[in-house]
N, C-alpha and C. Protein backbone atom coordinates (compact mmCIF):
# COMPACT_ATOMS: atom_id res chain seq x y z
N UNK A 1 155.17 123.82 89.83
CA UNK A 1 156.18 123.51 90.81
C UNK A 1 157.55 123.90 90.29
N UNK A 2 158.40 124.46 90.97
CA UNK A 2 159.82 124.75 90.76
C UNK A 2 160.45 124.08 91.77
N UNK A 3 161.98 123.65 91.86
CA UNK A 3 162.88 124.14 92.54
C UNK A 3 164.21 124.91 91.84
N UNK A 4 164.83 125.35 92.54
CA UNK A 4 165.93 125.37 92.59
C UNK A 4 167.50 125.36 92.82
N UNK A 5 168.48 124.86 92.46
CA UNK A 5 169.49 124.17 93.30
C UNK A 5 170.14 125.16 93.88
N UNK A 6 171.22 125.30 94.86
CA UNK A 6 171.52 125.91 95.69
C UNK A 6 172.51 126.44 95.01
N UNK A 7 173.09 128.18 95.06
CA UNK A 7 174.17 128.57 94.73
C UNK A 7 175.39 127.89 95.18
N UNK A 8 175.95 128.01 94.01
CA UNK A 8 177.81 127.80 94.47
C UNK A 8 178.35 128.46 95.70
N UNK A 9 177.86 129.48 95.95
CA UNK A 9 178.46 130.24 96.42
C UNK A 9 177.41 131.09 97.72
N UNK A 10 177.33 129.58 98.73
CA UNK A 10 176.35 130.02 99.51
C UNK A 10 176.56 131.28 100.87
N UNK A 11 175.52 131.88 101.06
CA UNK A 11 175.41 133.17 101.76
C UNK A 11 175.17 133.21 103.23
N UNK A 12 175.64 133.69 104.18
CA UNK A 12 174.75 133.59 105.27
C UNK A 12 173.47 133.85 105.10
N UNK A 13 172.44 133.50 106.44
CA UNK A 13 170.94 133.46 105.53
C UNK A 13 170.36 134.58 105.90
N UNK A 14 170.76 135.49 106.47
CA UNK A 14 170.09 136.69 106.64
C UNK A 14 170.74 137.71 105.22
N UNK A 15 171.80 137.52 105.06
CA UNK A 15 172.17 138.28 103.58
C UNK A 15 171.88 137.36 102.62
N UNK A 16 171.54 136.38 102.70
CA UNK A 16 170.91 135.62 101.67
C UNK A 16 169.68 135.89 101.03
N UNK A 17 168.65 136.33 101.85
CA UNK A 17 167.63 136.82 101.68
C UNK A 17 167.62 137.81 100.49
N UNK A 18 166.56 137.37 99.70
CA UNK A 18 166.15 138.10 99.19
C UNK A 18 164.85 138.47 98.65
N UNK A 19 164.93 139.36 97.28
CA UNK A 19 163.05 139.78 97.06
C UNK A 19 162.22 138.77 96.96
N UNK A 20 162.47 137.37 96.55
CA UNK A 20 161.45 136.53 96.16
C UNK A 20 161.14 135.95 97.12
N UNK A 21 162.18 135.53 98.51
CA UNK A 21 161.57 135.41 99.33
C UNK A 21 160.84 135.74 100.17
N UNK A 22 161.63 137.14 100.36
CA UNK A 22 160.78 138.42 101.33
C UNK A 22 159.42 138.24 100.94
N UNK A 23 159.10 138.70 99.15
CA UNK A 23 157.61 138.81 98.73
C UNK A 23 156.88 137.71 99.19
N UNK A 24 157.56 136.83 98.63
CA UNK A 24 156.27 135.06 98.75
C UNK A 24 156.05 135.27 99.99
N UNK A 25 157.18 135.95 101.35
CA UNK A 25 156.47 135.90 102.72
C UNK A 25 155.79 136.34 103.19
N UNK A 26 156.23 137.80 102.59
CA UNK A 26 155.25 138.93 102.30
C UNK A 26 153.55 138.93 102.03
N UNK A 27 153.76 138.31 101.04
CA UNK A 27 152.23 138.24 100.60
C UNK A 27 151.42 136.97 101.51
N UNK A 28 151.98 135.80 102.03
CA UNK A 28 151.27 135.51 102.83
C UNK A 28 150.63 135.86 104.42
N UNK A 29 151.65 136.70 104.78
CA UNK A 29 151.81 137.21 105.84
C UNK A 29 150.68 138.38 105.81
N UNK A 30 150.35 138.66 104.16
CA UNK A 30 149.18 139.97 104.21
C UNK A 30 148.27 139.79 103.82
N UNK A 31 148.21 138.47 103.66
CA UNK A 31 146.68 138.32 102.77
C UNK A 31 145.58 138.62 103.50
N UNK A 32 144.82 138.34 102.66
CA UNK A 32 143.37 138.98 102.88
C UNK A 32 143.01 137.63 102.92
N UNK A 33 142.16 136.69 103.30
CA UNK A 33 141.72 135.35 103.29
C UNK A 33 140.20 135.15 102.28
N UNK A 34 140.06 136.29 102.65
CA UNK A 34 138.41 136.64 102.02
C UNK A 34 138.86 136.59 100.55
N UNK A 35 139.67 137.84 100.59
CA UNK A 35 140.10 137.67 99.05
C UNK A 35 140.69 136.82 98.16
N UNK A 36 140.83 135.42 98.67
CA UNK A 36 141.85 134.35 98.55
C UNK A 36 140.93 133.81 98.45
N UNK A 37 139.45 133.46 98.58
CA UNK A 37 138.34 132.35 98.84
C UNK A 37 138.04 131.87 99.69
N UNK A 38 138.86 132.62 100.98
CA UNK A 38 138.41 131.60 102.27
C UNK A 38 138.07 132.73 103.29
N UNK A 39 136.98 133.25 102.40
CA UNK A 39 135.77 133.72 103.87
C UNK A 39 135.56 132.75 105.13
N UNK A 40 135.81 133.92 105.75
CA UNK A 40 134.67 133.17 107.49
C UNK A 40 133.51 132.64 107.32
N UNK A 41 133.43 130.99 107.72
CA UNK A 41 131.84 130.99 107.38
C UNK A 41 131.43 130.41 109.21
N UNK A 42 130.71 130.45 109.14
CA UNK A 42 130.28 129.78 110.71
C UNK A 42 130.80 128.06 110.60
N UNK A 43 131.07 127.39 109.46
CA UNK A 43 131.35 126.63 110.17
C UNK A 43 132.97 125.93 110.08
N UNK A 44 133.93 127.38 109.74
CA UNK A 44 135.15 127.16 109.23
C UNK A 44 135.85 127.57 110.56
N UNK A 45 136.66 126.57 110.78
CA UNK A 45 137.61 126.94 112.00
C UNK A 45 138.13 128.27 111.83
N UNK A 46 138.85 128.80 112.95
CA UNK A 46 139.50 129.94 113.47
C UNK A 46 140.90 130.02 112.47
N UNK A 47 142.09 129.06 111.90
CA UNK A 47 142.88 129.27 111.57
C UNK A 47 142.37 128.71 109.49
N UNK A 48 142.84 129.81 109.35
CA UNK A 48 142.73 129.57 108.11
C UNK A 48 143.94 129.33 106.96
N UNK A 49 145.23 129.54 107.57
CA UNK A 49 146.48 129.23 107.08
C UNK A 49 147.35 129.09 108.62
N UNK A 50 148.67 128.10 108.17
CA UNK A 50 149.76 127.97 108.55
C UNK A 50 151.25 128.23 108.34
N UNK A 51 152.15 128.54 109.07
CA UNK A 51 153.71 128.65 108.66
C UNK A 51 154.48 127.54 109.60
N UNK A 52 155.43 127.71 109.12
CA UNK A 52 156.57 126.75 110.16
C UNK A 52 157.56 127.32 109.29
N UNK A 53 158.46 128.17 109.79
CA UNK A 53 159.91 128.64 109.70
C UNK A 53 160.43 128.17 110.48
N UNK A 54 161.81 127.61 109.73
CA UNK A 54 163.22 127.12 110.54
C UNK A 54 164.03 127.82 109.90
N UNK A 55 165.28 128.21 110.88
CA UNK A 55 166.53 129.01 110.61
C UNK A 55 167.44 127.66 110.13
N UNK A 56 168.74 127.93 109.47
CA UNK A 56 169.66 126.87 109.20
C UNK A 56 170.64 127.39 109.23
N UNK A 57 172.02 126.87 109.32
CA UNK A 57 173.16 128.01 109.13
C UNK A 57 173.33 128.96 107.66
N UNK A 58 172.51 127.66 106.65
CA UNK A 58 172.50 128.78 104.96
C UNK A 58 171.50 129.38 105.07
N UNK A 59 170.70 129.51 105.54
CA UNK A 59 169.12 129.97 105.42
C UNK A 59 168.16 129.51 106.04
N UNK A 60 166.92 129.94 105.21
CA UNK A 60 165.40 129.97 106.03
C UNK A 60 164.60 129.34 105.20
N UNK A 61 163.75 128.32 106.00
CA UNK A 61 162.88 127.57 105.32
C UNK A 61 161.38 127.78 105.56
N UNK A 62 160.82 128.23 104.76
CA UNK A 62 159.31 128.61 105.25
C UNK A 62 158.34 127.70 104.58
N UNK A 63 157.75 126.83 105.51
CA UNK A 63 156.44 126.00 104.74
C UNK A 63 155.40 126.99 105.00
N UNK A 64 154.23 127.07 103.86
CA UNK A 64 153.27 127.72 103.92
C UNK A 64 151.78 126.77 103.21
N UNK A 65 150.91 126.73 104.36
CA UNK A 65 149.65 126.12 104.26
C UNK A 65 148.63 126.52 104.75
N UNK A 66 147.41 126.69 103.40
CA UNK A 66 146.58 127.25 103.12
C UNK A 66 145.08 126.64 103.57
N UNK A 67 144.00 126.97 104.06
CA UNK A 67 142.93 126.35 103.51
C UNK A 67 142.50 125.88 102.46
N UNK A 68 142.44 126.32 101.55
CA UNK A 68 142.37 126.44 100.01
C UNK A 68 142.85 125.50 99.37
N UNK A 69 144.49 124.86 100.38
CA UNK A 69 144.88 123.57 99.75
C UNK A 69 146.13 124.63 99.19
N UNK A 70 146.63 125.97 99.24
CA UNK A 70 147.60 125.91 98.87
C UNK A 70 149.33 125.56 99.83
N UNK A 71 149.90 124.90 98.97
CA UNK A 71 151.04 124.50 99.92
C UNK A 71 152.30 124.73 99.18
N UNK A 72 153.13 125.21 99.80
CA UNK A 72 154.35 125.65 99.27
C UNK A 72 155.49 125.90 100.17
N UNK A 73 157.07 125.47 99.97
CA UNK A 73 158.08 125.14 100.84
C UNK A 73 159.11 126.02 100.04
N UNK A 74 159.44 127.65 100.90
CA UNK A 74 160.44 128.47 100.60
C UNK A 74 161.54 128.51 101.03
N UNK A 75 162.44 128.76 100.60
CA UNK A 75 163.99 128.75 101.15
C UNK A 75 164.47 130.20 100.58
N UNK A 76 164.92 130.58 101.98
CA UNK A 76 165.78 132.46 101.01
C UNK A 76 167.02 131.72 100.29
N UNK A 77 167.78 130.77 100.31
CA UNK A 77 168.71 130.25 99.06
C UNK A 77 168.14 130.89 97.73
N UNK A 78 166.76 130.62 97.60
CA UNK A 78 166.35 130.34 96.46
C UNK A 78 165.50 129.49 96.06
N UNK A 79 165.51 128.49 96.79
CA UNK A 79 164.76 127.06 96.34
C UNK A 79 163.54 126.91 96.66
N UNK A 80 162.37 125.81 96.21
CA UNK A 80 161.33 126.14 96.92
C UNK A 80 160.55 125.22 96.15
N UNK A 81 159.65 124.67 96.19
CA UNK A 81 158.55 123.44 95.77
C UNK A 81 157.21 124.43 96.04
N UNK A 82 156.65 124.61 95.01
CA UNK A 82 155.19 124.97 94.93
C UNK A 82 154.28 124.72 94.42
N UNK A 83 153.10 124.92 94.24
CA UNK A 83 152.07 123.80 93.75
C UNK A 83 151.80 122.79 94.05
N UNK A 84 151.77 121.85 95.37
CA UNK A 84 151.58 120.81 95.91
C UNK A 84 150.41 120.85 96.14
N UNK A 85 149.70 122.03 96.55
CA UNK A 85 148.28 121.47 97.08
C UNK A 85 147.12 121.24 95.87
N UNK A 86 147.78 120.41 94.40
CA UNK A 86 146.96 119.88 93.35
C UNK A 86 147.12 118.49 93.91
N UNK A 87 147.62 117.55 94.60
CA UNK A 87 148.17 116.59 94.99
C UNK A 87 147.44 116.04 96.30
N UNK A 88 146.72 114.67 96.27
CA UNK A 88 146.21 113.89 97.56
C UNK A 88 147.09 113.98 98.51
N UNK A 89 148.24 113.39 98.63
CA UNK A 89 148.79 113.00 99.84
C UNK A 89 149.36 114.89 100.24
N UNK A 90 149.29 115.72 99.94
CA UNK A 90 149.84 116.62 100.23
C UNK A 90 149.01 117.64 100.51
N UNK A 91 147.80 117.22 99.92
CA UNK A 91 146.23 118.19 100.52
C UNK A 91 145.85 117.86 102.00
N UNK A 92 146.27 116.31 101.90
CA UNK A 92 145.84 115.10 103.50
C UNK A 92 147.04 116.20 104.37
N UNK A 93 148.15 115.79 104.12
CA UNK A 93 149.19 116.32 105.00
C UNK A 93 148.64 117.91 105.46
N UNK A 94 148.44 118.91 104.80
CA UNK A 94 148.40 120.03 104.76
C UNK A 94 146.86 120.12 105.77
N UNK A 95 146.24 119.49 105.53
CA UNK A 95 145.07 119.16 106.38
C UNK A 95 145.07 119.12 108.00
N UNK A 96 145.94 118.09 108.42
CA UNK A 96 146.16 117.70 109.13
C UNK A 96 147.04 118.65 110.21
N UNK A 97 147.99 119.35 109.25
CA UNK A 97 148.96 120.41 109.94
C UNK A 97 148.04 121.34 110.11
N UNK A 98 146.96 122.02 109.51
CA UNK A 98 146.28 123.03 110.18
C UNK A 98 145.33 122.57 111.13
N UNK A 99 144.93 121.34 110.85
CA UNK A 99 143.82 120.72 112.41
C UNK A 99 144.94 121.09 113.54
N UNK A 100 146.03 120.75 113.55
CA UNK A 100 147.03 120.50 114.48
C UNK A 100 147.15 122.26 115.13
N UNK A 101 147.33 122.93 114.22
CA UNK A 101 147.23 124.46 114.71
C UNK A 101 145.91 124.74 115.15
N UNK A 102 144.91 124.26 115.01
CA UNK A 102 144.10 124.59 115.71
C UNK A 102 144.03 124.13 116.77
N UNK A 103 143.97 123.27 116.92
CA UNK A 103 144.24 122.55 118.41
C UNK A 103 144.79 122.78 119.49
N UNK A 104 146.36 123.41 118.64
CA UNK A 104 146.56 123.97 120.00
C UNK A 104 146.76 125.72 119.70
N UNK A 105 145.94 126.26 119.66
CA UNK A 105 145.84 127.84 118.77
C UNK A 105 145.91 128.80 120.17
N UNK A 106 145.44 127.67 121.35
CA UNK A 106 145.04 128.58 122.75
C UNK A 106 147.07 128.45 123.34
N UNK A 107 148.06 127.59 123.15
CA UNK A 107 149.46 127.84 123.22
C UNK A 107 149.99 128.97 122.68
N UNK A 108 149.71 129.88 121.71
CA UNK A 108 149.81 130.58 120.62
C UNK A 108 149.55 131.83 121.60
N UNK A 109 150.89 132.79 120.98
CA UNK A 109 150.62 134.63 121.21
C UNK A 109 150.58 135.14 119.99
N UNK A 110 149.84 136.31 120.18
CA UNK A 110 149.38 137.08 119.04
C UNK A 110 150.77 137.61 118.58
N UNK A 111 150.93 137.59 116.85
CA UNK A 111 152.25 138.05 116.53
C UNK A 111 152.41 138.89 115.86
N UNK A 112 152.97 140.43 116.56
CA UNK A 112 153.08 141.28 116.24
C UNK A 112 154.36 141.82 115.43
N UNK A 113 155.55 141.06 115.34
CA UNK A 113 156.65 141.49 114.20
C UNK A 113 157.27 140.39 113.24
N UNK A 114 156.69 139.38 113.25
CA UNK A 114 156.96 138.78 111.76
C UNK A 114 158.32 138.22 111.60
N UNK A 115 159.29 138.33 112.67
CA UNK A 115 160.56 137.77 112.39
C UNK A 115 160.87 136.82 112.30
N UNK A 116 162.17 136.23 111.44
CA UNK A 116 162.62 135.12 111.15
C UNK A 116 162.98 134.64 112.20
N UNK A 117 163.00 132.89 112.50
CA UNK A 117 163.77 132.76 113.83
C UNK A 117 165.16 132.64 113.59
N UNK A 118 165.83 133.00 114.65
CA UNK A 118 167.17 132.55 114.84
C UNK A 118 167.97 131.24 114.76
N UNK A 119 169.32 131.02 114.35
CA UNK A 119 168.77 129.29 113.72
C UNK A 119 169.07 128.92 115.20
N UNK A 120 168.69 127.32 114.67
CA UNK A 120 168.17 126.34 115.56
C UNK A 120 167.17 126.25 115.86
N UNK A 121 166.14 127.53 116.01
CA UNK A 121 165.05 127.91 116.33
C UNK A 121 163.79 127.59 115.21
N UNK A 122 162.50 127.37 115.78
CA UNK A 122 161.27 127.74 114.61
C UNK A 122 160.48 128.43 115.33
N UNK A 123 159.87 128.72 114.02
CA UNK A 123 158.65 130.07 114.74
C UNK A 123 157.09 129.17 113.48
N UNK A 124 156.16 128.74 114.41
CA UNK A 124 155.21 128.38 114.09
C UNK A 124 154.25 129.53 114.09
N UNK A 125 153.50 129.55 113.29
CA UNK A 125 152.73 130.49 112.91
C UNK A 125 150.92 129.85 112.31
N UNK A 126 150.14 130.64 113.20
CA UNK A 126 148.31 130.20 112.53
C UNK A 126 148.24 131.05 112.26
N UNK A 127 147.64 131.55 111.05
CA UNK A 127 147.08 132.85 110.44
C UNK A 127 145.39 132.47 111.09
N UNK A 128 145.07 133.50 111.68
CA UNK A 128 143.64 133.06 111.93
C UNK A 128 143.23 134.55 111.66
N UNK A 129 141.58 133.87 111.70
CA UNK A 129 140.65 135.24 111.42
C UNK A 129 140.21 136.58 112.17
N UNK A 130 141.14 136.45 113.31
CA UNK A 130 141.01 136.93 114.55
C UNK A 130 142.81 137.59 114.41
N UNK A 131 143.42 137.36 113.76
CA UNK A 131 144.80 137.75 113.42
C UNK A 131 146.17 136.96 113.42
N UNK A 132 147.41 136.94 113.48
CA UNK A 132 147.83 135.79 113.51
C UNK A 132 148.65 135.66 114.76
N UNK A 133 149.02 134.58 115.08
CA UNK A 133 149.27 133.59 116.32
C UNK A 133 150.79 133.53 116.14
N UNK A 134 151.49 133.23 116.94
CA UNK A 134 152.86 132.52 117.37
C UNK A 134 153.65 131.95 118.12
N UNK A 135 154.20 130.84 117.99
CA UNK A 135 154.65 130.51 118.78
C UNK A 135 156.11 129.87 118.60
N UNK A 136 157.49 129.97 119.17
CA UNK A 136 158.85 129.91 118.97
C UNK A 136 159.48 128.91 119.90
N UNK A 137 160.31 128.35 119.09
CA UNK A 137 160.86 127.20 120.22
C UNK A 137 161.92 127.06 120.01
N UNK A 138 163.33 125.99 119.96
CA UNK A 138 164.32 125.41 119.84
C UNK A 138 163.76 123.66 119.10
N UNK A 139 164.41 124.23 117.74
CA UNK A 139 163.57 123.03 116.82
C UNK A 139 163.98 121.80 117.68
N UNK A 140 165.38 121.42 118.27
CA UNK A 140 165.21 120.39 119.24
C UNK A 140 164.39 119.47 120.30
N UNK A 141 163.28 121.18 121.13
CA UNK A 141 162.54 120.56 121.93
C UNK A 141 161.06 120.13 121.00
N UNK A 142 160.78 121.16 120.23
CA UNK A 142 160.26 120.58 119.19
C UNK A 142 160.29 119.00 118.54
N UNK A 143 161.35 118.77 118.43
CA UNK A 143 161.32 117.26 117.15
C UNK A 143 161.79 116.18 118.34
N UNK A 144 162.04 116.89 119.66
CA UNK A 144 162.11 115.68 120.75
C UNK A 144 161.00 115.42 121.35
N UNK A 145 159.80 116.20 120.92
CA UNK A 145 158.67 116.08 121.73
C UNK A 145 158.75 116.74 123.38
N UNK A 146 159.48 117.68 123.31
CA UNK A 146 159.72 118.51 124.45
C UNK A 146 159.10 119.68 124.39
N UNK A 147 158.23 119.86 123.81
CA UNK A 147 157.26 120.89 123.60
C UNK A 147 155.65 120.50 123.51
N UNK A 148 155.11 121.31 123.75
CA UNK A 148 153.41 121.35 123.62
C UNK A 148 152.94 121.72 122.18
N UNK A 149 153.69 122.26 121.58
CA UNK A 149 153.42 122.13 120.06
C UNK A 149 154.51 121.45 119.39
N UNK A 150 154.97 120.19 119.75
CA UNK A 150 155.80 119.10 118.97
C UNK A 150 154.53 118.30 118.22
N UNK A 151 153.13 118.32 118.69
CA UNK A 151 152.45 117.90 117.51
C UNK A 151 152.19 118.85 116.10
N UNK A 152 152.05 120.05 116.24
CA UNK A 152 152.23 120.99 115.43
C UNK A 152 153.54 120.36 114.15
N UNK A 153 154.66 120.36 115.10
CA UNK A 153 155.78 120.68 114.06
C UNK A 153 155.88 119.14 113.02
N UNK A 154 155.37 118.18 114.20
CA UNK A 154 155.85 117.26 113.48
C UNK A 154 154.60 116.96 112.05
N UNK A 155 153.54 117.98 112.22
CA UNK A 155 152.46 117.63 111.75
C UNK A 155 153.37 118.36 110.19
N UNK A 156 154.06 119.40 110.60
CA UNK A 156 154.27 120.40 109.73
C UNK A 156 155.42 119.27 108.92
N UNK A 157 155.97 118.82 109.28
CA UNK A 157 157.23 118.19 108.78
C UNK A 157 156.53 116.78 108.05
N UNK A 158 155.37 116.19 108.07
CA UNK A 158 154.78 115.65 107.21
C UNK A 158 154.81 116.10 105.54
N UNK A 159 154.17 117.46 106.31
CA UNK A 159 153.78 118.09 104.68
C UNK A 159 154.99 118.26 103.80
N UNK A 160 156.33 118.58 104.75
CA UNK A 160 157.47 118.58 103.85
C UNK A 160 157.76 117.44 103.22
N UNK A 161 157.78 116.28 103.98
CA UNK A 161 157.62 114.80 103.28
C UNK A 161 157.16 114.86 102.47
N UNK A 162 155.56 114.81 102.30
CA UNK A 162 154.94 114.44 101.19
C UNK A 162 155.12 115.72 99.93
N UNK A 163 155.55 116.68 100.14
CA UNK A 163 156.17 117.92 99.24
C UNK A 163 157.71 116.79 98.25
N UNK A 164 158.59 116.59 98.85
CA UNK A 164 159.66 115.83 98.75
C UNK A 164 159.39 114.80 97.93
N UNK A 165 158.95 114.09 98.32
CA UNK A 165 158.15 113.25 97.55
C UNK A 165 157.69 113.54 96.20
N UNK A 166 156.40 114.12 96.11
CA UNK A 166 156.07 114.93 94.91
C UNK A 166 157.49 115.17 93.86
N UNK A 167 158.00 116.27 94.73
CA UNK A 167 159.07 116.52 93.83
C UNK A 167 159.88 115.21 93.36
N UNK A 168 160.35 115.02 94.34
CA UNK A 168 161.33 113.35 93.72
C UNK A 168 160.17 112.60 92.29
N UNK A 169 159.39 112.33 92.43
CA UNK A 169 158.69 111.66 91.53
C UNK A 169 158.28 112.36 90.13
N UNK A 170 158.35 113.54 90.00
CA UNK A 170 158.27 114.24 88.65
C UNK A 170 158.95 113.96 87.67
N UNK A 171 158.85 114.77 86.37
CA UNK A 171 159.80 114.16 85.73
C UNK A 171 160.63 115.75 85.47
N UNK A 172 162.26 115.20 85.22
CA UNK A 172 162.79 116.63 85.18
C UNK A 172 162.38 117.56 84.64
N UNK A 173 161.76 117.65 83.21
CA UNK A 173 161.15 118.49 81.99
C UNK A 173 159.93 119.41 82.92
N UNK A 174 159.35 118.70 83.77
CA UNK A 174 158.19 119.57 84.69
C UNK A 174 158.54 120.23 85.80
């Protein structure tokens, strides 16, 4: 697990961006699932990973959740909590946020360019085996329950909890 604290000297978040974030997005955005351990089996649901990007005025926050149990919370600042999915309450959470994408997977358009949302905005994302899904809102109608995937987000905003958590409870040296 890392984080890291925020520059002095913060950026707008589209020039903020940079390689480590691009990549970490990168590479989830291309994986291979098979090659990751999480073959199709007949009796494994349709989504096999999740995203939830939010825009902010400093930047972009990307939660990323895995079948596999991997879970990890990026920021183009820089910052970012990884390695959570060694952790109960954050395997449960992470669980739960992909039941939630499945559920509602039939709300979901197929997503063909990968963009960040605009702030205020999130862009929920199912990686499924069939390709990946999307769907974009105004984090407002979202976290007011003014949306059809406000169970989604709020499922997603668990996992950041129990991520937070984790982190808060470490000890600095780790």
């Amino acid at each position: 697990m890392f984080k890291r604290r925020k520059q002095r000297d913060p950026q707008p978040a589209r020039s903020a961006r940079g390689g480590v974030f691009d990549g970490l997005r990168g590479q989830v955005l291309h994986l291979d699932p098979a090659a990751d351990g999480m073959a199709r089996t007949p009796s494994s649901s349709l989504v096999w990973g999740g995203m939830m990007e939010t825009a902010h005025p400093n930047g972009t926050a990307s939660l990323v959740c895995l079948r596999n149990g991997t879970t990890s919370l990026y920021t183009s600042t820089g910052g970012g909590i990884i390695g959570g999915g060694a952790h109960a309450a954050v395997v449960s959470a992470n669980e739960a946020f992909l039941a939630e994408l499945t559920a509602h997977a039939t709300s979901m358009r197929p997503d063909t360019d990968e963009s960040l949302p605009a702030e205020g905005r999130v862009v929920l994302r199912a990686l499924t085996y069939d390709g990946p899904m999307i769907f974009e809102a105004a984090e407002d109608d979202l976290g007011y329950h003014r949306s059809v995937l406000s169970p989604v987000f709020h499922a997603a905003h668990e996992v950041i909890t129990q991520l937070r958590l984790l982190d808060e409870h470490r000890s600095p040296d780790q």
